[in-house]
PDB file of N, CA and C in Angstrom:
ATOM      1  N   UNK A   1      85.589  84.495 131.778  1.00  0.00           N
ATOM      2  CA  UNK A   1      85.541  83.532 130.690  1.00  0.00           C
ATOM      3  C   UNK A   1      86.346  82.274 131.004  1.00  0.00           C
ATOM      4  N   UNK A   2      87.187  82.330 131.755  1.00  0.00           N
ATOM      5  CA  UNK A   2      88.534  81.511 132.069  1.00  0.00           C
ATOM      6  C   UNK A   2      87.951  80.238 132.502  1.00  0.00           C
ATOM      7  N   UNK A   3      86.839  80.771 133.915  1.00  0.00           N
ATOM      8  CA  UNK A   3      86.013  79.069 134.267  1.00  0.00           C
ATOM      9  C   UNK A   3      85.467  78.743 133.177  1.00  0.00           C
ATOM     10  N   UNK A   4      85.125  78.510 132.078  1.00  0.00           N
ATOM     11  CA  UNK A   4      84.615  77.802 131.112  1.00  0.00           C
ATOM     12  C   UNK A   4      85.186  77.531 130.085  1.00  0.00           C
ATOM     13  N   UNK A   5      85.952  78.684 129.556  1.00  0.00           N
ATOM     14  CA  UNK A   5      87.192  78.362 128.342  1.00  0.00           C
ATOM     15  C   UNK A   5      87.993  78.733 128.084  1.00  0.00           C
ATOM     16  N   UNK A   6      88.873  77.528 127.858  1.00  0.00           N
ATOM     17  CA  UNK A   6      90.607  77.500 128.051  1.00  0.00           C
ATOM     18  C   UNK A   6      91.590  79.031 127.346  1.00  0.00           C
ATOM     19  N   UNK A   7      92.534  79.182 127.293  1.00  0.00           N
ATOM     20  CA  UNK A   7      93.164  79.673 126.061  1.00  0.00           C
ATOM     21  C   UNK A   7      94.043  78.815 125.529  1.00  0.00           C
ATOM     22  N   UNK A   8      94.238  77.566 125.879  1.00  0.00           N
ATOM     23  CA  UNK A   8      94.478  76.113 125.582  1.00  0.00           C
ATOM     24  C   UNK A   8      94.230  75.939 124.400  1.00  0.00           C
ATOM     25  N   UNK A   9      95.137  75.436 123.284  1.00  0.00           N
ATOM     26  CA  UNK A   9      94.530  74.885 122.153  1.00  0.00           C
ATOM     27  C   UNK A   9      93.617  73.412 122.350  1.00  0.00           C
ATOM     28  N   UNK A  10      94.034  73.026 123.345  1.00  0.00           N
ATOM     29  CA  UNK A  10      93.962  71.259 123.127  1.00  0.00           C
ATOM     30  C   UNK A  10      92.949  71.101 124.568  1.00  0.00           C
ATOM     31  N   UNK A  11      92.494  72.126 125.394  1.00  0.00           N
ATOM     32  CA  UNK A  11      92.314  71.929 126.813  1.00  0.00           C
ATOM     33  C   UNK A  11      90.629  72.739 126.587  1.00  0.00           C
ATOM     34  N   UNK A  12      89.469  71.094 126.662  1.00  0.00           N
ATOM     35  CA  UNK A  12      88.641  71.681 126.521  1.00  0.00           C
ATOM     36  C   UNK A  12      87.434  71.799 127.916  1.00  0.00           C
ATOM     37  N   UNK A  13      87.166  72.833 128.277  1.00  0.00           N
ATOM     38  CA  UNK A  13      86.520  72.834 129.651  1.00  0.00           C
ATOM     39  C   UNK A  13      84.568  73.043 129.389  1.00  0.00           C
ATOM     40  N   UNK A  14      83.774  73.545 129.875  1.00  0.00           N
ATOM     41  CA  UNK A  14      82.848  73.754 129.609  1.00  0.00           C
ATOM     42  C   UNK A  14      82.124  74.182 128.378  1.00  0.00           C
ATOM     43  N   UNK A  15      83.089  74.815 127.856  1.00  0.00           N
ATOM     44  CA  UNK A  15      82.869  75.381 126.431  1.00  0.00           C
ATOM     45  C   UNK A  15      83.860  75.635 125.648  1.00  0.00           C
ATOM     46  N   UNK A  16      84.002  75.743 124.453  1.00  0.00           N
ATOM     47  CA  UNK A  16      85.414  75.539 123.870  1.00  0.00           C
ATOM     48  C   UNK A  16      86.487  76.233 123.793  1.00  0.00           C
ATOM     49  N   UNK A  17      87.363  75.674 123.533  1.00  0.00           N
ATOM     50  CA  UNK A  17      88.986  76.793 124.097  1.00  0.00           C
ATOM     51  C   UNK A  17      89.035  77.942 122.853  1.00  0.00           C
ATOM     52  N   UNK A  18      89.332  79.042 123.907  1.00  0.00           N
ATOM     53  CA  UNK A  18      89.052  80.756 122.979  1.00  0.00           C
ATOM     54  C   UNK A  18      90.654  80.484 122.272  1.00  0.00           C
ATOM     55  N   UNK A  19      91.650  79.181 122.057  1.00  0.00           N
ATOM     56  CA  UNK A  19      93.218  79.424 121.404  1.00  0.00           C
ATOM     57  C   UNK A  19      92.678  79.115 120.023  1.00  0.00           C
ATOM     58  N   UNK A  20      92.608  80.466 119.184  1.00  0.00           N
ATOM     59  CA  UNK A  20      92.694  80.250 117.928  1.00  0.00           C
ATOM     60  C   UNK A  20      91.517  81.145 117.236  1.00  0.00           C
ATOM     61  N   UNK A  21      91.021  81.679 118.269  1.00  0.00           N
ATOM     62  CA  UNK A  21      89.328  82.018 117.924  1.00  0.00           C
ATOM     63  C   UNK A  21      89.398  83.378 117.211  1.00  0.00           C
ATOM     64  N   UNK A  22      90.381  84.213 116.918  1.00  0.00           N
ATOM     65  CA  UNK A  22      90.263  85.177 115.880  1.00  0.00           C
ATOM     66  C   UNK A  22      90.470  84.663 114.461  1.00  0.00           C
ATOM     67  N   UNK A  23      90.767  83.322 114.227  1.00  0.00           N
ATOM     68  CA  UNK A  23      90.822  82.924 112.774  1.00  0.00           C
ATOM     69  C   UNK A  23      89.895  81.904 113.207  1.00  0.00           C
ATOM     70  N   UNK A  24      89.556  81.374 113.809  1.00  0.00           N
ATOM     71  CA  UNK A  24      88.400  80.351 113.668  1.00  0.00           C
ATOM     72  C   UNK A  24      86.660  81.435 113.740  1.00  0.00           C
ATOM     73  N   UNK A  25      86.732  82.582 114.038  1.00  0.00           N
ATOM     74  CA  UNK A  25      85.698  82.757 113.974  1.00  0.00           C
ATOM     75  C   UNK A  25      84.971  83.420 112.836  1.00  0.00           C
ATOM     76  N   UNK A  26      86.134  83.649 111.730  1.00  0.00           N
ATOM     77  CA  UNK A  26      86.125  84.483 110.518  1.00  0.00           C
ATOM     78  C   UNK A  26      85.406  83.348 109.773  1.00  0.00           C
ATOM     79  N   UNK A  27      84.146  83.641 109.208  1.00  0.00           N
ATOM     80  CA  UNK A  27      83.069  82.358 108.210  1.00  0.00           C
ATOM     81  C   UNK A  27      82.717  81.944 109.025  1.00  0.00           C
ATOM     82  N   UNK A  28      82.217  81.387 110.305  1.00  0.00           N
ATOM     83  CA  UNK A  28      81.579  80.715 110.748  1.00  0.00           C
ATOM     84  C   UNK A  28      80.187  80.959 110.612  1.00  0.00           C
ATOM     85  N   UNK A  29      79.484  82.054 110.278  1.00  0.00           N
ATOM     86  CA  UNK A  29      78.165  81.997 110.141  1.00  0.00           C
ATOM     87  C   UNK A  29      78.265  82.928 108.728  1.00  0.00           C
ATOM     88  N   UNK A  30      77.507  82.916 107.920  1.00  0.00           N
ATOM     89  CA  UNK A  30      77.720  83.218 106.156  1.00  0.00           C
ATOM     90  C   UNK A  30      76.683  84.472 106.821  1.00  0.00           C
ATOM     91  N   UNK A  31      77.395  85.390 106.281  1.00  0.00           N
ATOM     92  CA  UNK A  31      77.037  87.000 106.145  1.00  0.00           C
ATOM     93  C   UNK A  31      77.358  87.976 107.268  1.00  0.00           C
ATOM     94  N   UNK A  32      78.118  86.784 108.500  1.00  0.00           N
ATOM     95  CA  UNK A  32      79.046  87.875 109.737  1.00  0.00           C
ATOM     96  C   UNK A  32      80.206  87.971 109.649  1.00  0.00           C
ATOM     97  N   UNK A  33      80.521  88.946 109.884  1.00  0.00           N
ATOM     98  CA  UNK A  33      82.061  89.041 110.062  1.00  0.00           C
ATOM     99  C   UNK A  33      82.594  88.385 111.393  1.00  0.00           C
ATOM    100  N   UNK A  34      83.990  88.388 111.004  1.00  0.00           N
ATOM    101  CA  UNK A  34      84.241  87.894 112.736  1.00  0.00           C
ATOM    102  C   UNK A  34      84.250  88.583 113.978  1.00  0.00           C
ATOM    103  N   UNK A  35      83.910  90.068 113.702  1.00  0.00           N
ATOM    104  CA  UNK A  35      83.241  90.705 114.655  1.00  0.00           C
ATOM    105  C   UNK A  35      81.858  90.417 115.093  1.00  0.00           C
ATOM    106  N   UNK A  36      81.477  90.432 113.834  1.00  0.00           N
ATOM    107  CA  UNK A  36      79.730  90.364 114.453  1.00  0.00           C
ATOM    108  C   UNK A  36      79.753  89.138 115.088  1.00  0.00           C
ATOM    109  N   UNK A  37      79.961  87.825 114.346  1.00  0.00           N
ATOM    110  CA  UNK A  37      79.752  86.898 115.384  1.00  0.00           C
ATOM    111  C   UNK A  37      80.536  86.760 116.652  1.00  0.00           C
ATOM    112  N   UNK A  38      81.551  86.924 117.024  1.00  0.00           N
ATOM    113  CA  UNK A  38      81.720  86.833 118.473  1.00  0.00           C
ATOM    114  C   UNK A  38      80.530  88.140 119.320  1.00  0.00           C
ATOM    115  N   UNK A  39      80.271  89.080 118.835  1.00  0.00           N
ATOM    116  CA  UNK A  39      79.249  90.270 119.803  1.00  0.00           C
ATOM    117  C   UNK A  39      78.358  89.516 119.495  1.00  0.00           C
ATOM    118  N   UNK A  40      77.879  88.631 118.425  1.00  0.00           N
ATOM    119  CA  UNK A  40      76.369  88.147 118.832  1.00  0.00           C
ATOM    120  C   UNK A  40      76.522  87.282 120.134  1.00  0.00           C
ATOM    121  N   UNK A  41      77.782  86.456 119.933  1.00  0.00           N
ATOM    122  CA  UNK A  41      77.763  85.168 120.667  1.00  0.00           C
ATOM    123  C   UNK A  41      77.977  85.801 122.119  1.00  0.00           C
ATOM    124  N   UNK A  42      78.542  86.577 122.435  1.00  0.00           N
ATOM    125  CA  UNK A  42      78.698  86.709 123.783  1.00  0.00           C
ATOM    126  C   UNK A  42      77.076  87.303 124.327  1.00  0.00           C
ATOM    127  N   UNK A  43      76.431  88.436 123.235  1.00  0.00           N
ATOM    128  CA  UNK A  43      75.347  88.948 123.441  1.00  0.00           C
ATOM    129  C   UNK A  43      74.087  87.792 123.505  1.00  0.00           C
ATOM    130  N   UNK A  44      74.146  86.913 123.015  1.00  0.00           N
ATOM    131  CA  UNK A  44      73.505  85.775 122.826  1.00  0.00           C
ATOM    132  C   UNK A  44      73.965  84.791 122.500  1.00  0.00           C
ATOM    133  N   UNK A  45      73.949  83.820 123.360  1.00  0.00           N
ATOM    134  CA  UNK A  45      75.305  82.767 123.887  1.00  0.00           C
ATOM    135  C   UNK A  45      74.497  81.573 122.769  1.00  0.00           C
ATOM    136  N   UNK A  46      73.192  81.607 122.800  1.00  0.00           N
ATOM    137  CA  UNK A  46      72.608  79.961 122.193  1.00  0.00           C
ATOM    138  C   UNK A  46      72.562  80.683 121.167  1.00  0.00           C
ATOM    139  N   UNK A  47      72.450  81.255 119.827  1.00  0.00           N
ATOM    140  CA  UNK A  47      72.648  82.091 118.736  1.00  0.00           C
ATOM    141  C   UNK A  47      73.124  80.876 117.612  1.00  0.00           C
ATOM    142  N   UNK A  48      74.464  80.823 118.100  1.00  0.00           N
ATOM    143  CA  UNK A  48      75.590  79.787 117.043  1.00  0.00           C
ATOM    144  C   UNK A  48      75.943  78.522 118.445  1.00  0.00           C
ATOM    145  N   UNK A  49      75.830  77.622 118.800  1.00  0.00           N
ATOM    146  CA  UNK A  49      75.929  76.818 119.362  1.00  0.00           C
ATOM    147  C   UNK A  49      77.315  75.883 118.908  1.00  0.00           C
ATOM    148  N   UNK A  50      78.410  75.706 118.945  1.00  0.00           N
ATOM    149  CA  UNK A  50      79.644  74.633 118.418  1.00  0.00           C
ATOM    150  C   UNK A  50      79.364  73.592 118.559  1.00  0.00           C
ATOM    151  N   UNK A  51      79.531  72.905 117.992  1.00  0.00           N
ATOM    152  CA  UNK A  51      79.125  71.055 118.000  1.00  0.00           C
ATOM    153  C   UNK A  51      79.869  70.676 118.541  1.00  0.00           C
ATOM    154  N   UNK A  52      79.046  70.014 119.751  1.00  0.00           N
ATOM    155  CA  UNK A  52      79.918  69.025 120.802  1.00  0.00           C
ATOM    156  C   UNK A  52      79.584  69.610 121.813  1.00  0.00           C
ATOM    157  N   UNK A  53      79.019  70.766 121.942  1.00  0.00           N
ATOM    158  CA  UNK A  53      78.692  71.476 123.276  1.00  0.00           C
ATOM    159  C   UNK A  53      76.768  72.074 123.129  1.00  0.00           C
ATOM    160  N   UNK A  54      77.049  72.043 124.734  1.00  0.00           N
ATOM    161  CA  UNK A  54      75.063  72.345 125.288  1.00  0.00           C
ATOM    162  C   UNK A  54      74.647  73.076 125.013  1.00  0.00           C
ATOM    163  N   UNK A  55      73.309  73.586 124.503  1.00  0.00           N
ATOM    164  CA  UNK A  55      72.880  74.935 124.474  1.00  0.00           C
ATOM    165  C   UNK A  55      72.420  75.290 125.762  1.00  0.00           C
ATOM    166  N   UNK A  56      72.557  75.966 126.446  1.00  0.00           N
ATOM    167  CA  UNK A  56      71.945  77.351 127.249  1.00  0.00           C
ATOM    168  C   UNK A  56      72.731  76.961 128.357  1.00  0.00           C
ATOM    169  N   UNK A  57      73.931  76.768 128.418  1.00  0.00           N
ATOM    170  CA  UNK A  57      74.624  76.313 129.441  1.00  0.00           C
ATOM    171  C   UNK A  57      75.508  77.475 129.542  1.00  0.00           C
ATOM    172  N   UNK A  58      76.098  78.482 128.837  1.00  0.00           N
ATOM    173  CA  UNK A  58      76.916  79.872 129.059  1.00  0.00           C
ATOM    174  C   UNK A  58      75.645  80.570 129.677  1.00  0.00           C
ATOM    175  N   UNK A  59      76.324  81.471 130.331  1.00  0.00           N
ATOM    176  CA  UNK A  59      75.399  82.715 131.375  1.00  0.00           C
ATOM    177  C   UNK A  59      74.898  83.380 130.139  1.00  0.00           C
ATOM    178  N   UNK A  60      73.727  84.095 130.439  1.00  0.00           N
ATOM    179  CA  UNK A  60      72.904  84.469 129.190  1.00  0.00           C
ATOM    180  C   UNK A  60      73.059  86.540 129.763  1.00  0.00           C
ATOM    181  N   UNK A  61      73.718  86.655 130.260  1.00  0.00           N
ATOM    182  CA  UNK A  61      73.360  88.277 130.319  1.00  0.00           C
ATOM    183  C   UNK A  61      74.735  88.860 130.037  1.00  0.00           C
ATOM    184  N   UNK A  62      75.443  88.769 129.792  1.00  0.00           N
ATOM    185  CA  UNK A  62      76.866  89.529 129.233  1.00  0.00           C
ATOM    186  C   UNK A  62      76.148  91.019 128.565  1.00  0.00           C
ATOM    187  N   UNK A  63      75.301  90.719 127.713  1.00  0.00           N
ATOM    188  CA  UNK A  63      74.707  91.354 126.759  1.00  0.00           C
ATOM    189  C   UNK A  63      74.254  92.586 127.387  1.00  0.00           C
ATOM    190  N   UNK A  64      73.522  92.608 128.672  1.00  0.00           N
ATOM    191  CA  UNK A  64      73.102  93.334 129.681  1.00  0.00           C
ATOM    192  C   UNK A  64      74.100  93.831 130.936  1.00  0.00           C
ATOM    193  N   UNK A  65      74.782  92.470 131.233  1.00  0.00           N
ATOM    194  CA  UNK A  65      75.889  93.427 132.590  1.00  0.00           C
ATOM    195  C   UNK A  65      77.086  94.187 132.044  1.00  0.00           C
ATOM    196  N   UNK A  66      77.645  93.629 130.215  1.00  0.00           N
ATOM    197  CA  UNK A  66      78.577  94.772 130.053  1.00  0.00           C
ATOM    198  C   UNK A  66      77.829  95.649 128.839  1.00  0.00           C
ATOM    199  N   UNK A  67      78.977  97.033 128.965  1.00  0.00           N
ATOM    200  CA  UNK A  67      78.607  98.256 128.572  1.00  0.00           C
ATOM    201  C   UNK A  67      79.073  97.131 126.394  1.00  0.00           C
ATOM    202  N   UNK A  68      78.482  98.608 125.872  1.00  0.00           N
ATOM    203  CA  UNK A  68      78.606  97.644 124.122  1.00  0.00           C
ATOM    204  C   UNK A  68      80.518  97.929 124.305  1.00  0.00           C
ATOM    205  N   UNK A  69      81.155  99.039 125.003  1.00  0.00           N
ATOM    206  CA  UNK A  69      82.410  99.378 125.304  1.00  0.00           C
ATOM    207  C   UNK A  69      83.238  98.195 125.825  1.00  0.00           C
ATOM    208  N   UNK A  70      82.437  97.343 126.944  1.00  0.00           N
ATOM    209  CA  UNK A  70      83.212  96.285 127.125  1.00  0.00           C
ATOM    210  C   UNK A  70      83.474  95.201 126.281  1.00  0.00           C
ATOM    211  N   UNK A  71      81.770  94.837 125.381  1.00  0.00           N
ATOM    212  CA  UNK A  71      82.015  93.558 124.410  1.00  0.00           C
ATOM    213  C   UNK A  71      82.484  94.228 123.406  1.00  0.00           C
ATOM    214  N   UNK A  72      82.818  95.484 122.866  1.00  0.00           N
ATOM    215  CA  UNK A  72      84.055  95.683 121.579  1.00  0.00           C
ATOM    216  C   UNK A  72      84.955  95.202 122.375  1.00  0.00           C
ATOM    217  N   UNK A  73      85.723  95.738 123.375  1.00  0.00           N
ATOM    218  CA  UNK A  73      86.878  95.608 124.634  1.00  0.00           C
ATOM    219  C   UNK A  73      87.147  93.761 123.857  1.00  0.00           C
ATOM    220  N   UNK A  74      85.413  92.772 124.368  1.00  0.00           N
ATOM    221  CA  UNK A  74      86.764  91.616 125.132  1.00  0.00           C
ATOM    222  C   UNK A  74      86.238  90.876 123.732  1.00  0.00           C
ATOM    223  N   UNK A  75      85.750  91.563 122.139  1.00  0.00           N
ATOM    224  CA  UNK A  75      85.612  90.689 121.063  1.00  0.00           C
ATOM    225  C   UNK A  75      87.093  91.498 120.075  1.00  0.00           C
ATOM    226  N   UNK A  76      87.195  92.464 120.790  1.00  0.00           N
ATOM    227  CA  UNK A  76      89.102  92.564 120.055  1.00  0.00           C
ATOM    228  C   UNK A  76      90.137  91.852 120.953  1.00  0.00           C
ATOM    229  N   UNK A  77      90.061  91.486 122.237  1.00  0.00           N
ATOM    230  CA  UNK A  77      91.020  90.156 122.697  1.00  0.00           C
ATOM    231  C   UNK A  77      90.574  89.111 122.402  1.00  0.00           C
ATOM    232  N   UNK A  78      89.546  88.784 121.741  1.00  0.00           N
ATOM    233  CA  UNK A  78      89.522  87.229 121.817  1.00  0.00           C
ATOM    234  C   UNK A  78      89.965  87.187 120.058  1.00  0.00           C
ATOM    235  N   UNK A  79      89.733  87.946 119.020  1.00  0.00           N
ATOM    236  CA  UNK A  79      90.437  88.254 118.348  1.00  0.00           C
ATOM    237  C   UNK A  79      92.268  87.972 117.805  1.00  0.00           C
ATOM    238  N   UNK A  80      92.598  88.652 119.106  1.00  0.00           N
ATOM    239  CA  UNK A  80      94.179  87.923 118.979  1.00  0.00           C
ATOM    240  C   UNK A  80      94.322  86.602 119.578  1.00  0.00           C
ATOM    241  N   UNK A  81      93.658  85.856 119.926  1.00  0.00           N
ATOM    242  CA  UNK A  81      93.999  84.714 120.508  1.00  0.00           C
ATOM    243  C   UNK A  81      94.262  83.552 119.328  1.00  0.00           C
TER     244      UNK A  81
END
């Protein structure tokens, strides 16, 4: 995740910095939790798109190369960030 986004509050690289993203991701889409949307988003990267950034520019298979064990794994660290 690191080549593309920061844990930087202020440091924005390919896609936006993961500093803050367990309270920024709570409401962002009306009827997910902030679980569901980070597993959609990693599972399907163009899904919720952030303004200011490309669509289909994140790698599109997370969804497929990790186990559902890994994206609980890395949507409870991005969680504390």
């Amino acid at each position: 995740c690191i080549t593309c986004h920061s844990l930087e509050p202020d440091t924005v690289l390919v896609g936006p910095s993961h500093s803050g993203m367990g309270s920024r991701a709570v409401g962002v889409v009306a009827g997910l939790s902030a679980d569901q949307y980070l597993e959609q988003s990693i599972k399907e990267p163009n899904a919720h798109i952030t303004d200011g950034f490309t669509e289909g520019v994140m790698y599109q298979f997370y969804g497929t190369d990790l186990s559902q064990q890994e994206i609980l794994d890395l949507v409870a660290f991005l969680k504390t960030q």
